[in-house]
Each structure stands twice: as structure tokens, then as C-alpha cells.
N, C-alpha and C. Protein backbone atom coordinates (compact mmCIF):
# COMPACT_ATOMS: atom_id res chain seq x y z
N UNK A 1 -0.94 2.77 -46.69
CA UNK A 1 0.10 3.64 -47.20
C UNK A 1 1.46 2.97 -47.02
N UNK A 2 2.01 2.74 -48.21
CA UNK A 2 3.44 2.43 -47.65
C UNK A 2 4.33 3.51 -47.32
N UNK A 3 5.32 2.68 -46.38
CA UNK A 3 6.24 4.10 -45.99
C UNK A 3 7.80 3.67 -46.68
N UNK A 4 8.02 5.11 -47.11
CA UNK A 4 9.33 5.35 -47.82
C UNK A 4 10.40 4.48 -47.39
N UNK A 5 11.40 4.31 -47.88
CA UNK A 5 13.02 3.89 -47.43
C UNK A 5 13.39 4.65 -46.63
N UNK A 6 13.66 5.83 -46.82
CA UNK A 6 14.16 7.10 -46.39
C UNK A 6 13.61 6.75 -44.87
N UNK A 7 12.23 7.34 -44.85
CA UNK A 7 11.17 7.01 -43.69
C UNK A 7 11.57 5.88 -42.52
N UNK A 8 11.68 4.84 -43.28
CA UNK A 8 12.26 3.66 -42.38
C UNK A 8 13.33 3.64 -41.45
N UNK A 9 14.13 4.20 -42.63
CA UNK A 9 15.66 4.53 -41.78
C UNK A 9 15.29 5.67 -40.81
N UNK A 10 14.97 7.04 -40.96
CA UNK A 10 14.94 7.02 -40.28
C UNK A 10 14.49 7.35 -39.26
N UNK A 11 12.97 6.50 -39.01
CA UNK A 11 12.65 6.11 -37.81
C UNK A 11 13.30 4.75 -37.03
N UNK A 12 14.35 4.56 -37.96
CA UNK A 12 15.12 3.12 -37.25
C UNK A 12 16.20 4.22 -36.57
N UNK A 13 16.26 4.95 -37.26
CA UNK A 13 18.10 5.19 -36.55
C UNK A 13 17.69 6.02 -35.21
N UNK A 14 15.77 6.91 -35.18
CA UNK A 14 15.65 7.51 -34.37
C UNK A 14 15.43 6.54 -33.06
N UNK A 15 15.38 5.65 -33.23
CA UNK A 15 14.89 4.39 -32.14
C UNK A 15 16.44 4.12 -31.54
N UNK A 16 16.70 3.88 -32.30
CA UNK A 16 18.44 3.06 -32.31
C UNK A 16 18.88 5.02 -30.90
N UNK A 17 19.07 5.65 -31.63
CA UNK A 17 19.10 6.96 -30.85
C UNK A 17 18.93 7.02 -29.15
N UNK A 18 17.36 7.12 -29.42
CA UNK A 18 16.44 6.83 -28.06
C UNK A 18 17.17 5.88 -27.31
N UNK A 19 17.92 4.47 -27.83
CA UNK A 19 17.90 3.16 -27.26
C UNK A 19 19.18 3.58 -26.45
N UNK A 20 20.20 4.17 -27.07
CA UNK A 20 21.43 4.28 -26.52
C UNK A 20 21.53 5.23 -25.55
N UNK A 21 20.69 6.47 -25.97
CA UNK A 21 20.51 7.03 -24.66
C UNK A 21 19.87 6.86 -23.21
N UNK A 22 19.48 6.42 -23.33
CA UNK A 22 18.69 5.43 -21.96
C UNK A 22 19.83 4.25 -22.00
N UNK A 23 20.62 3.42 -22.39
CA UNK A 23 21.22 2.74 -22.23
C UNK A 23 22.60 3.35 -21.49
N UNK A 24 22.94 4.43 -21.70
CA UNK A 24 23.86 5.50 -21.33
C UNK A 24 23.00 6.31 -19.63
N UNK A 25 21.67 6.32 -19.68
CA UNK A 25 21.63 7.13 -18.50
C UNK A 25 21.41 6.04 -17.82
N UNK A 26 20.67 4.90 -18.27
CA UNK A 26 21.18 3.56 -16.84
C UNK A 26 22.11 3.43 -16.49
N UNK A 27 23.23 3.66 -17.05
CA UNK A 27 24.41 3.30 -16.81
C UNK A 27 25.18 3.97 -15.58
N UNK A 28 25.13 5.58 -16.48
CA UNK A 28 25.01 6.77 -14.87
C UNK A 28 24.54 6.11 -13.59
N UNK A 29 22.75 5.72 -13.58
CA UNK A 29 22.50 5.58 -12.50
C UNK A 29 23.06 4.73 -11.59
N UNK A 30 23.22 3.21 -12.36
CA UNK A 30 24.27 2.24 -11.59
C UNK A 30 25.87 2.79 -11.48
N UNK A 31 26.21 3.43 -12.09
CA UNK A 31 27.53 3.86 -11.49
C UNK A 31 27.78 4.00 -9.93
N UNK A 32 28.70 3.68 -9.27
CA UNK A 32 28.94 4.15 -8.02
C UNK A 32 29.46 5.03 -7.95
N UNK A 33 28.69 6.20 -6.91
CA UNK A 33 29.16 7.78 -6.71
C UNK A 33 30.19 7.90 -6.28
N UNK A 34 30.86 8.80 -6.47
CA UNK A 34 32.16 9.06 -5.81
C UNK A 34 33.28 8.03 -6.03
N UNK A 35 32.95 7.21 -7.04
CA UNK A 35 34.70 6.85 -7.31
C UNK A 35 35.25 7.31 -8.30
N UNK A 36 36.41 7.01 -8.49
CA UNK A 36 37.35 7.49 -9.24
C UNK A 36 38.37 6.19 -9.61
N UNK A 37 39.08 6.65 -10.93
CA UNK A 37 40.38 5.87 -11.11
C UNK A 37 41.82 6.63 -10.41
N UNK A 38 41.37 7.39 -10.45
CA UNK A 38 42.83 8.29 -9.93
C UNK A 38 42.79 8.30 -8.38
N UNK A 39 44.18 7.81 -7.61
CA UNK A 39 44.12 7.75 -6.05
C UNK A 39 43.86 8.78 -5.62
N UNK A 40 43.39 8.59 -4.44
CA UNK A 40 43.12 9.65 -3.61
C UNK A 40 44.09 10.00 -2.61
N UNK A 41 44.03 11.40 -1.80
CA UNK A 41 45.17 11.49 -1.04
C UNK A 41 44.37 11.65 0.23
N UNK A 42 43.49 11.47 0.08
CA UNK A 42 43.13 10.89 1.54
C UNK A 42 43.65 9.52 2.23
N UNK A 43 43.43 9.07 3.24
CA UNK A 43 43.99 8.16 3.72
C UNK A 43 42.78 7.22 4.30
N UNK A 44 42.21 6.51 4.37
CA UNK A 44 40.74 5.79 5.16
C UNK A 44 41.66 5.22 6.09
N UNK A 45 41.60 5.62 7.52
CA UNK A 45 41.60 4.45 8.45
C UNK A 45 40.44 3.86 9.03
N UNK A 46 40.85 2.57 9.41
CA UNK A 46 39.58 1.42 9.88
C UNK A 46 38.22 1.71 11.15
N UNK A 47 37.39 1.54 11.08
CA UNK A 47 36.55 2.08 11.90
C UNK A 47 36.55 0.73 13.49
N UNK A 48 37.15 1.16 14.59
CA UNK A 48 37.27 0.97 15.57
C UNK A 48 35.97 0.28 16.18
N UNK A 49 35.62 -0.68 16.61
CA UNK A 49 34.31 -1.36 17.57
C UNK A 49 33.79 -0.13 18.13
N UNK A 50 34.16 0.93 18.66
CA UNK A 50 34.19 2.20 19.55
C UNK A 50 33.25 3.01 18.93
N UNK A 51 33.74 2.92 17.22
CA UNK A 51 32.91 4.13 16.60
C UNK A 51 31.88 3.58 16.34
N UNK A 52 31.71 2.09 16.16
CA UNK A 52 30.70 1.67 15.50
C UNK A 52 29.48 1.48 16.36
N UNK A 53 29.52 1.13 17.09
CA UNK A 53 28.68 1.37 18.87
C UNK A 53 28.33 2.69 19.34
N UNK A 54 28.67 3.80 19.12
CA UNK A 54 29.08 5.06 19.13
C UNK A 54 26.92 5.30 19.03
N UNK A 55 27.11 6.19 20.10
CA UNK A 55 25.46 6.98 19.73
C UNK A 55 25.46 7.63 18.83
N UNK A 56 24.33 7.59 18.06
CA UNK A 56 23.77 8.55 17.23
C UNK A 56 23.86 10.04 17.34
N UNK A 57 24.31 10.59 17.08
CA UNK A 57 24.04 11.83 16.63
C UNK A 57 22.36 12.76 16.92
N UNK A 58 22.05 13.99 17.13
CA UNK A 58 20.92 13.97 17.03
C UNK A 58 20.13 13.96 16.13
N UNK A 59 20.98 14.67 14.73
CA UNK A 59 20.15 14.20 13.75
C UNK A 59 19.84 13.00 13.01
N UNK A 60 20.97 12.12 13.65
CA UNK A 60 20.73 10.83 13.12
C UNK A 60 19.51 10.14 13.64
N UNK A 61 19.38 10.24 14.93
CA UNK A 61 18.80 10.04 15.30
C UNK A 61 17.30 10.51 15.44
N UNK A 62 17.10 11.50 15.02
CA UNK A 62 15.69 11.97 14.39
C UNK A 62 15.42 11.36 12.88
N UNK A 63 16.60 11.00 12.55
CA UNK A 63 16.58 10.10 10.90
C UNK A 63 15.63 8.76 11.19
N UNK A 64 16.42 8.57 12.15
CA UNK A 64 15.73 6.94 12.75
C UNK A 64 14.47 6.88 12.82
N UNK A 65 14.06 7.64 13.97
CA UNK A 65 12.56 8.25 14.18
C UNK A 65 11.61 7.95 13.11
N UNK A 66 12.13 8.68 12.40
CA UNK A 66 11.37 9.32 11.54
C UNK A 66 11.41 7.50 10.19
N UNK A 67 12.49 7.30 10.16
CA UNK A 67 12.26 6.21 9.29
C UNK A 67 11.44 4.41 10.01
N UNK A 68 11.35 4.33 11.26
CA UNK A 68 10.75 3.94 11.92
C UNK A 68 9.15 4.45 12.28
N UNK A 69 8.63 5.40 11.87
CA UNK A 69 7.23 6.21 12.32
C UNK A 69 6.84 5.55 10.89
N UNK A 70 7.90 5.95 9.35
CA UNK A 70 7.08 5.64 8.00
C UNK A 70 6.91 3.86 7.92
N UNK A 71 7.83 3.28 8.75
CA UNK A 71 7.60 1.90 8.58
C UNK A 71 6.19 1.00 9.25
N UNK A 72 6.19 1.52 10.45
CA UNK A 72 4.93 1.49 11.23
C UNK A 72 3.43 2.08 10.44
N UNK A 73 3.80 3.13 10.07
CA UNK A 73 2.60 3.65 9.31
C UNK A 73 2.27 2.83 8.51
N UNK A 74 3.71 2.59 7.71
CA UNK A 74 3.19 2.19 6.26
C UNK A 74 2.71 0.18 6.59
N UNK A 75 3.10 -0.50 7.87
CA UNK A 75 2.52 -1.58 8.06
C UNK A 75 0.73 -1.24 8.41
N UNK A 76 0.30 0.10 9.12
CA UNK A 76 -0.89 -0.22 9.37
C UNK A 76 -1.52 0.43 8.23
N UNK A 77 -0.83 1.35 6.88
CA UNK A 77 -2.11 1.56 6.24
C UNK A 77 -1.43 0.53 5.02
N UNK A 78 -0.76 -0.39 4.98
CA UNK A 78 -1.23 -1.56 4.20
C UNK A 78 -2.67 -2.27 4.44
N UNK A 79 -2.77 -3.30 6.09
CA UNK A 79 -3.59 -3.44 6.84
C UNK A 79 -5.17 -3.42 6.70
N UNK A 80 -4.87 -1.77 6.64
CA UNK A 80 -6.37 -0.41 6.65
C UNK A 80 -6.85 -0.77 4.95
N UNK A 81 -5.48 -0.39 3.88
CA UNK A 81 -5.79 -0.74 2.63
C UNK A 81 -6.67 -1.84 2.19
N UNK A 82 -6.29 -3.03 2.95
CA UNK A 82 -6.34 -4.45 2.35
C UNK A 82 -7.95 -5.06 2.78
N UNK A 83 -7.62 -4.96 4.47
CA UNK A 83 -9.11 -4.84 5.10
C UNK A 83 -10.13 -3.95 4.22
N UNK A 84 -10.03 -2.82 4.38
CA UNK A 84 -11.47 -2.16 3.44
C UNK A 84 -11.76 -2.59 2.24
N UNK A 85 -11.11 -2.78 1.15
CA UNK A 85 -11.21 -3.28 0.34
C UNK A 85 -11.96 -4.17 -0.15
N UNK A 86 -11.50 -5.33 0.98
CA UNK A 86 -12.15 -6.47 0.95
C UNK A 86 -13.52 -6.66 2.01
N UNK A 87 -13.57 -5.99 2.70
CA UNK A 87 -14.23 -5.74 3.96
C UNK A 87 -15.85 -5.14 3.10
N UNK A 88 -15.09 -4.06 2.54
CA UNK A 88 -16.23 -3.03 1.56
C UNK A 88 -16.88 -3.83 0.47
N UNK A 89 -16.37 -4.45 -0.29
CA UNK A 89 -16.45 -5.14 -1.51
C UNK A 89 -18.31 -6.63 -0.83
N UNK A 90 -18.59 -6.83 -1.77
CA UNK A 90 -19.43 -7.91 -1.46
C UNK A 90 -20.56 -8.16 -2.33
N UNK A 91 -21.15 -9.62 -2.16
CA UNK A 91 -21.39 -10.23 -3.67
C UNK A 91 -22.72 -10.85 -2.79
N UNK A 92 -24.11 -11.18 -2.95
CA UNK A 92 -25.29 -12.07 -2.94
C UNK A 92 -24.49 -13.23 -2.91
N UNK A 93 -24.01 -13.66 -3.81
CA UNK A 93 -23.45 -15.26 -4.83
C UNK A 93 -22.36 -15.63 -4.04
N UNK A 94 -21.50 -14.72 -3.23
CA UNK A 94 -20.35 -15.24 -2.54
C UNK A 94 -20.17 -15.75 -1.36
N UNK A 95 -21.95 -15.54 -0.77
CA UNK A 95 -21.96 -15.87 0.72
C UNK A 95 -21.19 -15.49 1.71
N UNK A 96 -21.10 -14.14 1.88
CA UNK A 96 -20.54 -13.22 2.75
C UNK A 96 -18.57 -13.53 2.64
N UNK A 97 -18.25 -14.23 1.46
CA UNK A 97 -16.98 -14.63 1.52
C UNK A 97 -15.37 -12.94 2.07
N UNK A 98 -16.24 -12.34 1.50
CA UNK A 98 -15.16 -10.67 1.35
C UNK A 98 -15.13 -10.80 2.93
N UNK A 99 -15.81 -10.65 3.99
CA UNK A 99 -16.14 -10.79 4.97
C UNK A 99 -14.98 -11.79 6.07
N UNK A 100 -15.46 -13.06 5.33
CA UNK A 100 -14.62 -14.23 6.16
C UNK A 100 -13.31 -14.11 5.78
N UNK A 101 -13.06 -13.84 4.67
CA UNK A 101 -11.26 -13.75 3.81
C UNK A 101 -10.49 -12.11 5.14
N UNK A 102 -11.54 -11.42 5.66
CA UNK A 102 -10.93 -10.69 6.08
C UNK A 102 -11.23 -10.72 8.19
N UNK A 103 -11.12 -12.03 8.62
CA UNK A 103 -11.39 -12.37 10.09
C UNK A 103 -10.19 -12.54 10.32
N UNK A 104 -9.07 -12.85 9.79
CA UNK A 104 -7.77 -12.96 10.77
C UNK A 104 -7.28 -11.36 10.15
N UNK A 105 -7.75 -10.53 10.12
CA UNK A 105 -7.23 -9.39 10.07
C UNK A 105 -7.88 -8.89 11.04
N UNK A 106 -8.81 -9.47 11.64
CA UNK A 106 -9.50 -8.61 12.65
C UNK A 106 -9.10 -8.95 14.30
N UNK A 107 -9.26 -8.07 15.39
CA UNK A 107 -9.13 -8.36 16.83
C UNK A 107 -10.08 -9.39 17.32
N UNK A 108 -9.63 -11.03 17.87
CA UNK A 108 -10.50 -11.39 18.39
C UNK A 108 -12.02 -11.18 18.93
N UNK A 109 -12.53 -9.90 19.66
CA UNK A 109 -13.57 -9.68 19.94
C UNK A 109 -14.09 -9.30 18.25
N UNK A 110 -13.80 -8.38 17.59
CA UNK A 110 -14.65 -8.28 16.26
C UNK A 110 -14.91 -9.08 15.63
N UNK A 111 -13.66 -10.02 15.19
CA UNK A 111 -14.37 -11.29 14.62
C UNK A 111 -15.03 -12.07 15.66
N UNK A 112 -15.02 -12.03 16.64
CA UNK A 112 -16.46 -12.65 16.89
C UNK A 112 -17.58 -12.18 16.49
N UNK A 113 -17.96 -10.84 17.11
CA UNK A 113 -18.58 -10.30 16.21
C UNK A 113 -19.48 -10.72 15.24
N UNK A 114 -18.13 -10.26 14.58
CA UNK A 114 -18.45 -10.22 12.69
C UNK A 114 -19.01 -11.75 12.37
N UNK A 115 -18.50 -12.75 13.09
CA UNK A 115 -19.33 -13.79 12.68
C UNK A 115 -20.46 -13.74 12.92
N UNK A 116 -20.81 -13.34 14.18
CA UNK A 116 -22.38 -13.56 14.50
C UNK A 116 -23.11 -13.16 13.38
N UNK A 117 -22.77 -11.76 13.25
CA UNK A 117 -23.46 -11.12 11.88
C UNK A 117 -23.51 -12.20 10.70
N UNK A 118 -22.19 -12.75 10.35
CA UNK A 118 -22.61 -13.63 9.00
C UNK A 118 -23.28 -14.37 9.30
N UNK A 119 -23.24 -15.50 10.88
CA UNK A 119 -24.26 -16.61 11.08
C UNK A 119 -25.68 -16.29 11.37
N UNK A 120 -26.09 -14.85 11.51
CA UNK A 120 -27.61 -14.55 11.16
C UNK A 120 -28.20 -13.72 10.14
N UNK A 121 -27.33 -13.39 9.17
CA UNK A 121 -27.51 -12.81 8.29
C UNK A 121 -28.05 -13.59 6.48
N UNK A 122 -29.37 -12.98 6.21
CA UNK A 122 -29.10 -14.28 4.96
C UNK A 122 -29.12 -13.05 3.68
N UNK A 123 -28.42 -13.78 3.20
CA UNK A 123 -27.83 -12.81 1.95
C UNK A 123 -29.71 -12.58 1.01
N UNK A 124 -29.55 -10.71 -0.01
CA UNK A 124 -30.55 -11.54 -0.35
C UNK A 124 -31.26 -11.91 -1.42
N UNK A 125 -32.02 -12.07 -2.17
CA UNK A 125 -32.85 -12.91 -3.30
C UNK A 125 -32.18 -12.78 -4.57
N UNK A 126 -32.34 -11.50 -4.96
CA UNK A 126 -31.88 -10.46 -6.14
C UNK A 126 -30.44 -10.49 -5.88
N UNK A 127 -29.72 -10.39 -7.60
CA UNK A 127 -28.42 -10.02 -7.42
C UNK A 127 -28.17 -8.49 -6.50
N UNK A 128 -27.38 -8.48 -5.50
CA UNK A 128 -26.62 -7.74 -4.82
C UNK A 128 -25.29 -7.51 -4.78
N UNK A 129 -24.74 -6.41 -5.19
CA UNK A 129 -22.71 -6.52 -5.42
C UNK A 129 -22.08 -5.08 -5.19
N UNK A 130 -21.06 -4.93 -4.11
CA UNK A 130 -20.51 -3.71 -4.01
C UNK A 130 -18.99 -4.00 -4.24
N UNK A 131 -18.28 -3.06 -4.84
CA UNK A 131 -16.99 -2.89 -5.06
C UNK A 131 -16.25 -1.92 -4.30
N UNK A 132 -15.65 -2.10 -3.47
CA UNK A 132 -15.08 -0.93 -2.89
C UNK A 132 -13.58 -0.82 -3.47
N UNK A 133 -13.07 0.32 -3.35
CA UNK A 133 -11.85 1.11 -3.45
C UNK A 133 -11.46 2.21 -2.62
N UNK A 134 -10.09 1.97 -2.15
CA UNK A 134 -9.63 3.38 -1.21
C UNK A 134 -9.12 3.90 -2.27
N UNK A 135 -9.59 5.37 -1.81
CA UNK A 135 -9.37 6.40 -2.80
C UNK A 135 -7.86 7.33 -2.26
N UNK A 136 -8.56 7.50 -0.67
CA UNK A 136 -7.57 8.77 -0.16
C UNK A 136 -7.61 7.70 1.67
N UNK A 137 -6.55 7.57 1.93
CA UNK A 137 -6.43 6.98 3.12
C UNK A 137 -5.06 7.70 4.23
N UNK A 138 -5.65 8.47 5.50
CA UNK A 138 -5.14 8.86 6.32
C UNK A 138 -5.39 8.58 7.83
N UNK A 139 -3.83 8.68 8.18
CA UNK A 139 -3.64 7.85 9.10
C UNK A 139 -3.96 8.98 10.45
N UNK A 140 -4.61 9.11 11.65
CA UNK A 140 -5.22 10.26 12.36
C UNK A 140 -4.49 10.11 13.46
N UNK A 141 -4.08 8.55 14.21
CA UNK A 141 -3.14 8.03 14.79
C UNK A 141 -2.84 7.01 15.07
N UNK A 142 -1.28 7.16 15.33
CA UNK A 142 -0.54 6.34 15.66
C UNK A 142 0.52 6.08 16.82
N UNK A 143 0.89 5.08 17.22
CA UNK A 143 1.48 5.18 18.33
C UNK A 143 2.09 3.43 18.68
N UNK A 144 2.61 2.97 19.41
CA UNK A 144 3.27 1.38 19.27
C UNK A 144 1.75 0.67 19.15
N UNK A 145 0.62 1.29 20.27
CA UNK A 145 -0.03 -0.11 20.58
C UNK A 145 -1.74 0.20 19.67
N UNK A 146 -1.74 1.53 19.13
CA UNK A 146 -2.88 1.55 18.81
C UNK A 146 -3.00 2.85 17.50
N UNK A 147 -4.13 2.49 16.49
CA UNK A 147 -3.73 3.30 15.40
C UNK A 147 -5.19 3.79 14.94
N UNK A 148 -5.53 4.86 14.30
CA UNK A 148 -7.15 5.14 13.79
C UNK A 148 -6.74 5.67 12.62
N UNK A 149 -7.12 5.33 11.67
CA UNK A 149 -6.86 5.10 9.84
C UNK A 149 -8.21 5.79 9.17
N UNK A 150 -9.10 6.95 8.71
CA UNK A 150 -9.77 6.93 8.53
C UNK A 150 -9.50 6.94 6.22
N UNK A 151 -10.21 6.31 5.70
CA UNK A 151 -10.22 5.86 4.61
C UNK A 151 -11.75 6.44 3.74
N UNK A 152 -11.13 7.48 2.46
CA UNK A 152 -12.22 7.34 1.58
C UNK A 152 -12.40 6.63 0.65
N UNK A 153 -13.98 6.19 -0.04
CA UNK A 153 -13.81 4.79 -0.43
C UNK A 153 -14.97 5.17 -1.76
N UNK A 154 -14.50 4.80 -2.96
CA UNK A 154 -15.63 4.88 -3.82
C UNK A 154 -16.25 3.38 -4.25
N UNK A 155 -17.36 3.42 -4.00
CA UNK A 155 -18.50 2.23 -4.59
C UNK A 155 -18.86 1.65 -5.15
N UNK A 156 -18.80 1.12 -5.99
CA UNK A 156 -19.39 0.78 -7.17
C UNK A 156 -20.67 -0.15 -6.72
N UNK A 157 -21.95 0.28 -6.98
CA UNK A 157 -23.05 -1.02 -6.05
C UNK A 157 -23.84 -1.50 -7.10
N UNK A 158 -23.89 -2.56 -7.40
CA UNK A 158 -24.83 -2.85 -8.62
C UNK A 158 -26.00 -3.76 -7.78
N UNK A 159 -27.35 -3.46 -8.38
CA UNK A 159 -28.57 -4.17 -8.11
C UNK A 159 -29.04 -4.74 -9.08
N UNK A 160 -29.44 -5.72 -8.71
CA UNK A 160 -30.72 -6.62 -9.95
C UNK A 160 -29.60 -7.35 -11.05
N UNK A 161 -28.55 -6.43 -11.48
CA UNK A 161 -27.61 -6.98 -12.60
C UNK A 161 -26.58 -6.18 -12.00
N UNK A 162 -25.10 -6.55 -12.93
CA UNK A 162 -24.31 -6.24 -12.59
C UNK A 162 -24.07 -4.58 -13.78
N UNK A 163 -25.01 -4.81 -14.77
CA UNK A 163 -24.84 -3.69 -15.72
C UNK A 163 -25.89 -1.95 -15.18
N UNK A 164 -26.94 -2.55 -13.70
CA UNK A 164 -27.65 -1.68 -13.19
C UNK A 164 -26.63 -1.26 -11.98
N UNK A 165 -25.72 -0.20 -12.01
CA UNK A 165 -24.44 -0.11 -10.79
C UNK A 165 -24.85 1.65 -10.85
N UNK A 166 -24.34 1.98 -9.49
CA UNK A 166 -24.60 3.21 -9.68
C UNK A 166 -22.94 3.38 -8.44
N UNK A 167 -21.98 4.72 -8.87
CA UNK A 167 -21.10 4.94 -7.84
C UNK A 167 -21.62 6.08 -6.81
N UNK A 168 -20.92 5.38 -5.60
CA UNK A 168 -20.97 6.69 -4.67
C UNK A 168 -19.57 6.54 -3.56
N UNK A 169 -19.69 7.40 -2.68
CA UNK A 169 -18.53 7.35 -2.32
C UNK A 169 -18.65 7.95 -0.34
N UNK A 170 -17.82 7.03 -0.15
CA UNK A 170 -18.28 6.90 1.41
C UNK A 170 -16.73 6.73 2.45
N UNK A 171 -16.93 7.52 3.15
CA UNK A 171 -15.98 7.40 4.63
C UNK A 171 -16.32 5.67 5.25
N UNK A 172 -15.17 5.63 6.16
CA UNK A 172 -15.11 4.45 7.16
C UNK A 172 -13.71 4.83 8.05
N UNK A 173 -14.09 4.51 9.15
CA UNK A 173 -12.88 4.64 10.40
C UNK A 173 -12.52 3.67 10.87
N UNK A 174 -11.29 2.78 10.87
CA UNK A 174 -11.16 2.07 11.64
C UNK A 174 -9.90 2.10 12.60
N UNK A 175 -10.23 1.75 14.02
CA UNK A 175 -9.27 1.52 15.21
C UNK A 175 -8.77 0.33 14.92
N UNK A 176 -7.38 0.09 14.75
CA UNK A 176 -6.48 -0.65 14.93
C UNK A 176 -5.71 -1.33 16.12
N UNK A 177 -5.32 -2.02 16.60
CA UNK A 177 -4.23 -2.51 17.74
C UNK A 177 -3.00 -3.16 17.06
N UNK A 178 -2.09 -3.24 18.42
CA UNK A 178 -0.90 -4.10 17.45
C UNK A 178 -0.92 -5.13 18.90
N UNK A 179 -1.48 -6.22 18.05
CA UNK A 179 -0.98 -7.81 18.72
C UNK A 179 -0.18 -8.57 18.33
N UNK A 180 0.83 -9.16 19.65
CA UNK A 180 1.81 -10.01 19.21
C UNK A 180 2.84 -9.37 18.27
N UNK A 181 2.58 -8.03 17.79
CA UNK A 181 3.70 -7.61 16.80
C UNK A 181 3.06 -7.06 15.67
N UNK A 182 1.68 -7.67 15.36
CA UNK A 182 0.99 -7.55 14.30
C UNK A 182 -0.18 -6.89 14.56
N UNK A 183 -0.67 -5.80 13.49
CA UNK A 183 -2.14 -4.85 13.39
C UNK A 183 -2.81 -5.55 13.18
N UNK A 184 -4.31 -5.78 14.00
CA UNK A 184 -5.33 -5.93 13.89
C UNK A 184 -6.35 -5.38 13.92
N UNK A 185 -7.29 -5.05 13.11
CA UNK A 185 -9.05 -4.34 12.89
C UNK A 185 -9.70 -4.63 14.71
N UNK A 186 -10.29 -3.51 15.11
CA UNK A 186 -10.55 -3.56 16.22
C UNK A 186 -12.23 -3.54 16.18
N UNK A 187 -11.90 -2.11 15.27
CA UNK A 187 -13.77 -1.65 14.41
C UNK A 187 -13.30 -0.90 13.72
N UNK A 188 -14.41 -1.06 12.82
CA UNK A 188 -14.73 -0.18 11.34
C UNK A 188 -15.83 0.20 11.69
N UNK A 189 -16.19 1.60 11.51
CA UNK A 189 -17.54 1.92 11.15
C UNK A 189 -17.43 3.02 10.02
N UNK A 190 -18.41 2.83 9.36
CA UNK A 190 -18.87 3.48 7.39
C UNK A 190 -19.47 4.83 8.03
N UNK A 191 -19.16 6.01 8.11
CA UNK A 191 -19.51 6.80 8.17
C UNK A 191 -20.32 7.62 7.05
């Protein structure tokens, strides 16, 4: 079907439209709040070493808290994210690789562990392959030195082929520590 002249224009001019308005509310957003061209009759004096050292406030200080609790969190359920994932996931053909890619995420004693398991474990005959995904991941606790993340996880497991897969969907808990500064996998167990 061809489309009209008329038509063209205007769905050009309605674009052209669209374009400027969004070009106009970016603009808003980068604006800086609160200025003005016209002086103000306020006066700013300089902020003193005194004020700037100055304690917090209490609500500021519950600000802190609180933006310090989401930073912590949000380092151990990166962590929790990344580990299961890869932890869950696993291939016949890859030779326990999901596994080893995820040992410096783990606490010394687990990866020991966890190796033993790969060094007596033999993958087996038939294609074997799971996909994991966190679905819903909550954090149960936290605290400086230790954290429990429990994570739901859907499946994807294929046998024999990769086109014979069936989903299901499964819990796992894992205890965390913080070494040296950094979260480490302590245990997982698949509930």
C-alpha cells in the first residue's frame, strides 16, 4: 500500500512533535533546581571547619544507617546473585566448569570442599544441563561479619538433548561471611 503525502507529513511532523518534547523534558531534568537569574536577598555565608565536622543530626544520621545497611546488602545479594547462578547452572560437556568459575567466591573451608566433590565426581555419559536463574532473592540476615540470603531459583534441566528440558523451581540458602572486607559463600544448601 502506498501511503499518501498528506500521511507522510503527517506522521513526520507527529515524530518531529514527540522529538521536541522529550528534548524539552530532558532539559527540565538537567536543569539545576533552585536557580534563578534574578538575585537573591538572601545572603550565603561560608561554612566554617566547625560546621563541617559538626555531628549529624539524628535524622541524618539514621539517613546514614540506613544508606550504609542498602550498600552492604546490596554487596552481598550481588554475591548471592552471581554465585547461584553460576553455582546452579551446569553442563556434562563443561566438566564441572560453573562450579570452579565460582571457588574464589567461596570461604576457604567450602572450596575445599567443593573441590573434593569435583575431584571425585565423574560427570555423566548422556547429555546432562541445568540452567539456573534467581527469580526472588531475600536477604534473612545481615550484620558486618555474617549474612543468610535465601534465593528462589527456576531450572531449566535438560536430559539426553538440550530440546528434552523440563522447568522446575527450587529454594537454596546460603551463609555468607565477610573476609578481609569481602563476602564469601560459606554454604549453600538447595532446599
Amino acid at each position: 500500500m502506498m501511503m499518501t503525502r498528506k500521511k507522510r507529513i503527517t506522521i513526520v511532523a507527529a515524530i518531529f512533535i514527540v522529538v521536541i518534547l522529550l528534548l524539552i523534558w530532558f532539559f527540565l531534568l538537567l536543569w539545576p533546581q533552585g536557580t534563578s537569574n534574578t538575585p537573591s536577598s538572601d545572603t550565603q555565608t561560608p561554612v566554617t571547619q566547625e560546621e563541617k565536622t559538626s555531628t549529624p543530626t539524628p535524622e541524618e544520621q539514621k539517613l546514614i544507617e540506613k544508606q550504609e545497611d542498602r550498600m552492604q546488602s546490596s554487596e552481598v545479594t550481588t554475591v548471592a546473585r552471581t554465585f547461584v547462578e553460576r553455582y546452579g547452572s551446569y553442563s556434562n560437556e563443561a566438566n564441572f566448569q560453573n562450579t570452579k568459575d565460582v571457588l574464589p567466591l567461596m570461604t576457604d573451608a567450602f572450596a575445599s570442599a567443593t573441590q573434593q566433590v569435583i575431584d571425585t565426581s565423574k560427570p555423566p555419559a548422556t547429555y546432562y544441563g541445568v540452567t539456573t536463574n534467581v527469580i526472588v532473592l531475600t536477604v534473612e540476615k545481615n550484620d558486618d561479619a555474617a549474612a543468610t540470603v535465601l534465593l528462589n531459583t527456576q531450572r531449566i534441566i535438560a536430559q539426553g538433548s538440550t530440546q528434552n528440558s523440563a522447568v522446575s523451581y527450587q529454594k537454596i540458602r546460603l551463609e555468607l561471611l565477610k573476609q578481609s572486607g569481602t563476602w564469601k559463600v560459606d554454604s549453600a544448601t538447595w532446599l
